[in-house]
Protein backbone atom coordinates (compact mmCIF):
# COMPACT_ATOMS: atom_id res chain seq x y z
CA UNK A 1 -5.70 1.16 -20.75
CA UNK A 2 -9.55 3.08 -19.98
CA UNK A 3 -10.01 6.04 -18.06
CA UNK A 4 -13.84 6.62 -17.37
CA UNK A 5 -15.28 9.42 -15.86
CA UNK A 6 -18.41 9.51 -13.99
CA UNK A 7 -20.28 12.23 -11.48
CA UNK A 8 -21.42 14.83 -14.18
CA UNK A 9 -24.79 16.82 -13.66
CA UNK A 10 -26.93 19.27 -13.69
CA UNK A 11 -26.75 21.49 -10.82
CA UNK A 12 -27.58 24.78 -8.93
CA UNK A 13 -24.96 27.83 -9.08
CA UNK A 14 -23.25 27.67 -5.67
CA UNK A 15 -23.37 23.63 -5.30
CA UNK A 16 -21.12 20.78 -5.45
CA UNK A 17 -20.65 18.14 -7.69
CA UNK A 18 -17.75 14.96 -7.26
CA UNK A 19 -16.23 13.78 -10.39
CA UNK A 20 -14.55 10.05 -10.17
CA UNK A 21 -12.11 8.66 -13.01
CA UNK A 22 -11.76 5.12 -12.47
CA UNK A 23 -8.49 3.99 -14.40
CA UNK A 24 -7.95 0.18 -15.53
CA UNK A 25 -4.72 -0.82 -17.80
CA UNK A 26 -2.01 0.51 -15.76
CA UNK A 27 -0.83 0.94 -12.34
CA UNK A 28 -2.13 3.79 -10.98
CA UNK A 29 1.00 4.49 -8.06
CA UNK A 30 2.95 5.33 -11.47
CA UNK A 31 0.95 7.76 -13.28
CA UNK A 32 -0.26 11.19 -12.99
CA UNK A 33 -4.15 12.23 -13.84
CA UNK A 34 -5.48 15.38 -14.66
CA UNK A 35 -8.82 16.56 -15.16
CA UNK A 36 -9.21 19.46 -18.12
CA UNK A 37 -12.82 20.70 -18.84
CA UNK A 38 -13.98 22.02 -22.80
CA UNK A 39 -16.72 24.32 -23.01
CA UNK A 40 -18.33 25.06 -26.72
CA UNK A 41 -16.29 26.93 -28.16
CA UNK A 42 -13.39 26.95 -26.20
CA UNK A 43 -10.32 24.76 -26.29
CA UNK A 44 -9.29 22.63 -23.78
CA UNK A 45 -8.04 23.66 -20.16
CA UNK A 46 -6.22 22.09 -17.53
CA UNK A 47 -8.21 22.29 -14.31
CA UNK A 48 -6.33 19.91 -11.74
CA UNK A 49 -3.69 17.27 -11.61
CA UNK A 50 -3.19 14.82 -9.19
CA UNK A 51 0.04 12.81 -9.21
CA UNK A 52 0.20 9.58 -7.91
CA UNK A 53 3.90 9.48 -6.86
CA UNK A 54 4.32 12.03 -4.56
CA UNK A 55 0.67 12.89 -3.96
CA UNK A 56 1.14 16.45 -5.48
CA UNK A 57 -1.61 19.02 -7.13
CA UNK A 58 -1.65 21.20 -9.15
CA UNK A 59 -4.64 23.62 -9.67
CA UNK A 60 -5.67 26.44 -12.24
CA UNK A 61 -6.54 29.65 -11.07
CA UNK A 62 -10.35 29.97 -11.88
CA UNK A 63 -11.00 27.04 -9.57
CA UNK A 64 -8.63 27.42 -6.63
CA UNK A 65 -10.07 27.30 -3.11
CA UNK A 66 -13.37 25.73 -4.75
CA UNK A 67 -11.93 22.31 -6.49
CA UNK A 68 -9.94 19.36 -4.71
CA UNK A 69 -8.32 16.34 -6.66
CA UNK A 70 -7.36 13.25 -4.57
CA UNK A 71 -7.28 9.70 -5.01
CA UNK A 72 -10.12 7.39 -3.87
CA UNK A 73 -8.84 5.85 -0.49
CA UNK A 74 -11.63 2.75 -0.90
CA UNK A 75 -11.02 2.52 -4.23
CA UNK A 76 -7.55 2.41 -5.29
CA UNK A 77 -7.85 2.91 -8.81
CA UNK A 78 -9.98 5.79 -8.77
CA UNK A 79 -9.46 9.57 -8.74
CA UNK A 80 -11.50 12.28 -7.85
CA UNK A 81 -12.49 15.62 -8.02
CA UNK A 82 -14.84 17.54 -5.62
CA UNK A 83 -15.87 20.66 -6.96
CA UNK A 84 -17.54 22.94 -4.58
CA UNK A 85 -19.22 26.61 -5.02
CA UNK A 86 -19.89 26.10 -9.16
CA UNK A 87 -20.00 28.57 -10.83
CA UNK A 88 -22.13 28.90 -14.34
CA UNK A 89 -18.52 29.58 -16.02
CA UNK A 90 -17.51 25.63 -14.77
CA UNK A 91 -19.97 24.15 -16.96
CA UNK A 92 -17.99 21.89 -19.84
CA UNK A 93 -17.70 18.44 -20.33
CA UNK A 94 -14.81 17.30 -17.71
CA UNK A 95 -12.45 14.65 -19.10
CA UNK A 96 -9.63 12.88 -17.05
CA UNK A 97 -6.12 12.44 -18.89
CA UNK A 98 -3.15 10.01 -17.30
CA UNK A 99 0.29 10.30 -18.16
CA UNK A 100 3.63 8.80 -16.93
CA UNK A 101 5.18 11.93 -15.17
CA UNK A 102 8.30 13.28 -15.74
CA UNK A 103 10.34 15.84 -14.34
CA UNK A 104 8.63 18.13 -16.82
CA UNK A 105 5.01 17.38 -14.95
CA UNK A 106 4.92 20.84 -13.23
CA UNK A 107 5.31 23.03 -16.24
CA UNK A 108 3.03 20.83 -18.48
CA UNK A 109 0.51 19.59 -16.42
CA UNK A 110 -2.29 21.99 -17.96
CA UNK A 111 -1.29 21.20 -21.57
CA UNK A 112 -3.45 18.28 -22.94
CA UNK A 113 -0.49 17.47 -25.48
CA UNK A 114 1.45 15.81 -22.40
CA UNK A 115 -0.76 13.40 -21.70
CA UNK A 116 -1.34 9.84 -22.88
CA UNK A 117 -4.51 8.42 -22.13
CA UNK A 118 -8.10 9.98 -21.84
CA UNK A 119 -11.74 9.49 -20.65
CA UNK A 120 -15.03 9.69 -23.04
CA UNK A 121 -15.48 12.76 -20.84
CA UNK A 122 -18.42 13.64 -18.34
CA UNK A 123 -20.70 16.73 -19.18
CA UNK A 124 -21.38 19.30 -16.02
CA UNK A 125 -23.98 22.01 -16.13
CA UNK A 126 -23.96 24.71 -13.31
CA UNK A 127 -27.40 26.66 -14.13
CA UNK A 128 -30.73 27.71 -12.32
């Protein structure tokens, strides 16, 4: 099983950046992923989850109406995020996380403990 994520940058406050996790190992129509961010200093927070199954999200507060998870239509196996409007507060290193939901998936999907597999992570920096 690999998750690896890919997209991260540098870029301007107010811009847009698309994150991809491309996910080998497993079948992806089974699984949900997640992408949490970790800025120094700071644990690690859920941002979005986007489950396979039923095509459900799930979004923290801080970026809804400015992030969007979805899964790659060309590329089956991928999942991405498109994160529009940055802010300086979004920069972290972004990882993606896949786990086999359960019934339990939308009270836990923010809590890294719930999740089985993860990316090397991808850094993003939102500065002038």
């Amino acid at each position: 099983v690999q998750l690896v994520e890919s997209g991260g940058g540098l870029v301007q406050p107010g811009g847009s950046l698309r994150l991809s996790c491309a996910a080998s190992g497993f079948i992806l129509d089974y699984y949900a992923i997640a992408w949490f961010r970790q800025a120094p200093g700071k644990e690690r927070e859920g941002v979005a989850c986007f489950s396979s199954g039923d095509g459900s999200t799930h979004f923290a507060d801080s970026v809804k109406g400015r992030f969007a998870v979805s899964r790659d239509t060309a590329k089956n196996t991928t999942v991405l995020l498109q994160m529009n409007n940055l802010k300086p507060e979004d920069t972290a290193v972004y990882y993606c996380a896949a786990v086999a939901p359960g019934l339990r998936l939308l009270s836990l999907w923010d809590t890294p403990g719930y999740y089985e597999y993860w990316g090397q992570g991808t850094q993003v920096t939102v500065s002038s």
